[in-house]
Protein backbone atom coordinates (compact mmCIF):
# COMPACT_ATOMS: atom_id res chain seq x y z
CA UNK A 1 24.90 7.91 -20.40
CA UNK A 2 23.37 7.31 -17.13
CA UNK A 3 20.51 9.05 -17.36
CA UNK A 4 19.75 6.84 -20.79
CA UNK A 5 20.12 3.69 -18.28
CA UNK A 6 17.20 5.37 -16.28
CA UNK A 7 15.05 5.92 -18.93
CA UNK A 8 15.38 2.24 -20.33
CA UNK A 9 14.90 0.82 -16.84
CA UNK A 10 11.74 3.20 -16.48
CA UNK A 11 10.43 1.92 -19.66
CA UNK A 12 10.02 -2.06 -17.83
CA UNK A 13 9.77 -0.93 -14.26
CA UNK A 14 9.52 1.27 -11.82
CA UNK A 15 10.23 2.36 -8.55
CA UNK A 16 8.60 4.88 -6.13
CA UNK A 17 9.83 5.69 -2.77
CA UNK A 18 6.78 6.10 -0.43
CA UNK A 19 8.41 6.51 3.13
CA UNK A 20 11.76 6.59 4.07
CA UNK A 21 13.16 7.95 7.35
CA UNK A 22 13.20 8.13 11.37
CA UNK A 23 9.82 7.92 13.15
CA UNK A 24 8.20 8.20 16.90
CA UNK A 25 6.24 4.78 17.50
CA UNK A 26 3.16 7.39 17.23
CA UNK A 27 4.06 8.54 14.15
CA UNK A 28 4.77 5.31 12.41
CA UNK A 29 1.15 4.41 13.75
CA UNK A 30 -0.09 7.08 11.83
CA UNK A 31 2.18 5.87 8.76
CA UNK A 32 1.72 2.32 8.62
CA UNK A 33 -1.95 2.01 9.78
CA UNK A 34 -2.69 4.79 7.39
CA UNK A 35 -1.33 2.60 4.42
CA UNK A 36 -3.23 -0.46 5.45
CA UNK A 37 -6.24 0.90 6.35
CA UNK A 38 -6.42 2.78 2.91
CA UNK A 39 -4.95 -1.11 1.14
CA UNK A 40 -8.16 -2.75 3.39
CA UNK A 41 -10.68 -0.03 2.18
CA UNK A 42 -9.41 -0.20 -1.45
CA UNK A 43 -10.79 -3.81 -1.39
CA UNK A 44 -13.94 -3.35 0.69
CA UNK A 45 -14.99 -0.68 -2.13
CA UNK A 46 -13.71 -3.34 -5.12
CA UNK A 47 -15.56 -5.73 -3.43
CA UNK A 48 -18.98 -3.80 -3.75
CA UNK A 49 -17.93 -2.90 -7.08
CA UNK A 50 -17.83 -6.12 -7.94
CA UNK A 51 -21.25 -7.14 -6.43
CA UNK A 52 -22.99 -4.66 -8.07
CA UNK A 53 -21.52 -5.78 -11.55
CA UNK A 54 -22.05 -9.25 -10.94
CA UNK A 55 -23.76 -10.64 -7.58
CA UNK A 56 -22.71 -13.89 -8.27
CA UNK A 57 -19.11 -13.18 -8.16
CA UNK A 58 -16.54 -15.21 -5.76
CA UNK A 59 -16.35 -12.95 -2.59
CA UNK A 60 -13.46 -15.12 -1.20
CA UNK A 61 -10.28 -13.96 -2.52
CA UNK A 62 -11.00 -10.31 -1.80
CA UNK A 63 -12.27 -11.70 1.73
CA UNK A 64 -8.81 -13.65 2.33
CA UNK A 65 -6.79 -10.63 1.56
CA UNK A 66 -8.74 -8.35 3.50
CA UNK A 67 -8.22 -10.82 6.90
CA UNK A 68 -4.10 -11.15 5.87
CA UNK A 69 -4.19 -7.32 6.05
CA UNK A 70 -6.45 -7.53 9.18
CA UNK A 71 -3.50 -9.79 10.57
CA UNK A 72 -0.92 -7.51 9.27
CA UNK A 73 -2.26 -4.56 10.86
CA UNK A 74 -2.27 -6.77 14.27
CA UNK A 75 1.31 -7.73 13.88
CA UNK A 76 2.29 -4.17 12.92
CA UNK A 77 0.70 -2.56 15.90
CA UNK A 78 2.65 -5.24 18.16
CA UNK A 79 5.60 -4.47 17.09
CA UNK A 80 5.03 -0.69 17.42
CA UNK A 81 4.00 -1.11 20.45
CA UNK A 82 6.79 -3.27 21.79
CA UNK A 83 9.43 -0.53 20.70
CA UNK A 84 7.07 2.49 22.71
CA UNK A 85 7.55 0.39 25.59
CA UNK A 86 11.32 0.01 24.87
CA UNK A 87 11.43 3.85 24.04
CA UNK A 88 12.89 3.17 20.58
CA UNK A 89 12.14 4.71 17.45
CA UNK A 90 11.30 3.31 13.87
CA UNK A 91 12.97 3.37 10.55
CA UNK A 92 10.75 3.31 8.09
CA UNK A 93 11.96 2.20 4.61
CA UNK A 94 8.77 1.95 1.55
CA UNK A 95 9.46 1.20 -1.84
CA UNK A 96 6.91 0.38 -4.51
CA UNK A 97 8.47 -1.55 -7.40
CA UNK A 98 5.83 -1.66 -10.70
CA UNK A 99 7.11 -4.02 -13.45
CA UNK A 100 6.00 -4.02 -16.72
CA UNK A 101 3.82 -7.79 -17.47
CA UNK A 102 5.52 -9.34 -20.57
C-alpha cells in the first residue's frame, strides 16, 4: 500500500536529495560554490547557445539571473565565513523538488 502512494506521487513530482549532512566551513565551500558555479556556467553556455541560434535574442533575463547567483554566491561565502571564524560547522540540507506542469 505504501509503496503504491510512492509511485502515484512519483508520477506528478519528484524529489531528489542532493546534500544532506554535517560539513567543515571548507567543505561546504567546496559544496555550495560547486553548485552555483556549475547553476552560473549552465547559463553562460545557454546564453551562447542562444546567440548563436538567434543573435537578436533578449540577453537580459539570463544576465539578471546570472548577477542574483553572483549575489548568492557573495552571501553564501559570508556566511561560511562568519561560522570559520566562530569555529562552527554547517548542516547542509538540499532537496530538489520536480513537479509535473499541468
Amino acid at each position: 500500500m505504501h509503496n503504491e502512494k510512492i509511485f502515484k506521487i512519483a508520477a506528478k513530482e519528484q524529489k531528489i536529495q542532493l546534500v544532506n549532512g554535517e560539513f567543515t566551513p571548507s567543505q561546504a565551500s567546496d559544496v555550495i560554490m560547486s553548485l552555483i558555479n556549475q547553476k552560473i556556467n549552465y547559463h553562460k553556455i545557454e546564453g551562447l547557445q542562444l546567440w548563436e541560434r538567434n543573435h537578436k535574442y533578449d540577453q537580459e533575463p539570463l544576465s539578471n539571473r546570472i548577477k542574483e547567483l553572483e549575489v548568492e554566491r557573495k552571501i553564501a561565502s559570508d556566511f561560511i565565513s562568519k561560522m570559520r571564524e566562530e569555529g562552527k560547522n554547517l548542516k547542509i540540507t538540499g532537496i530538489l523538488k520536480m513537479t509535473a506542469l499541468e
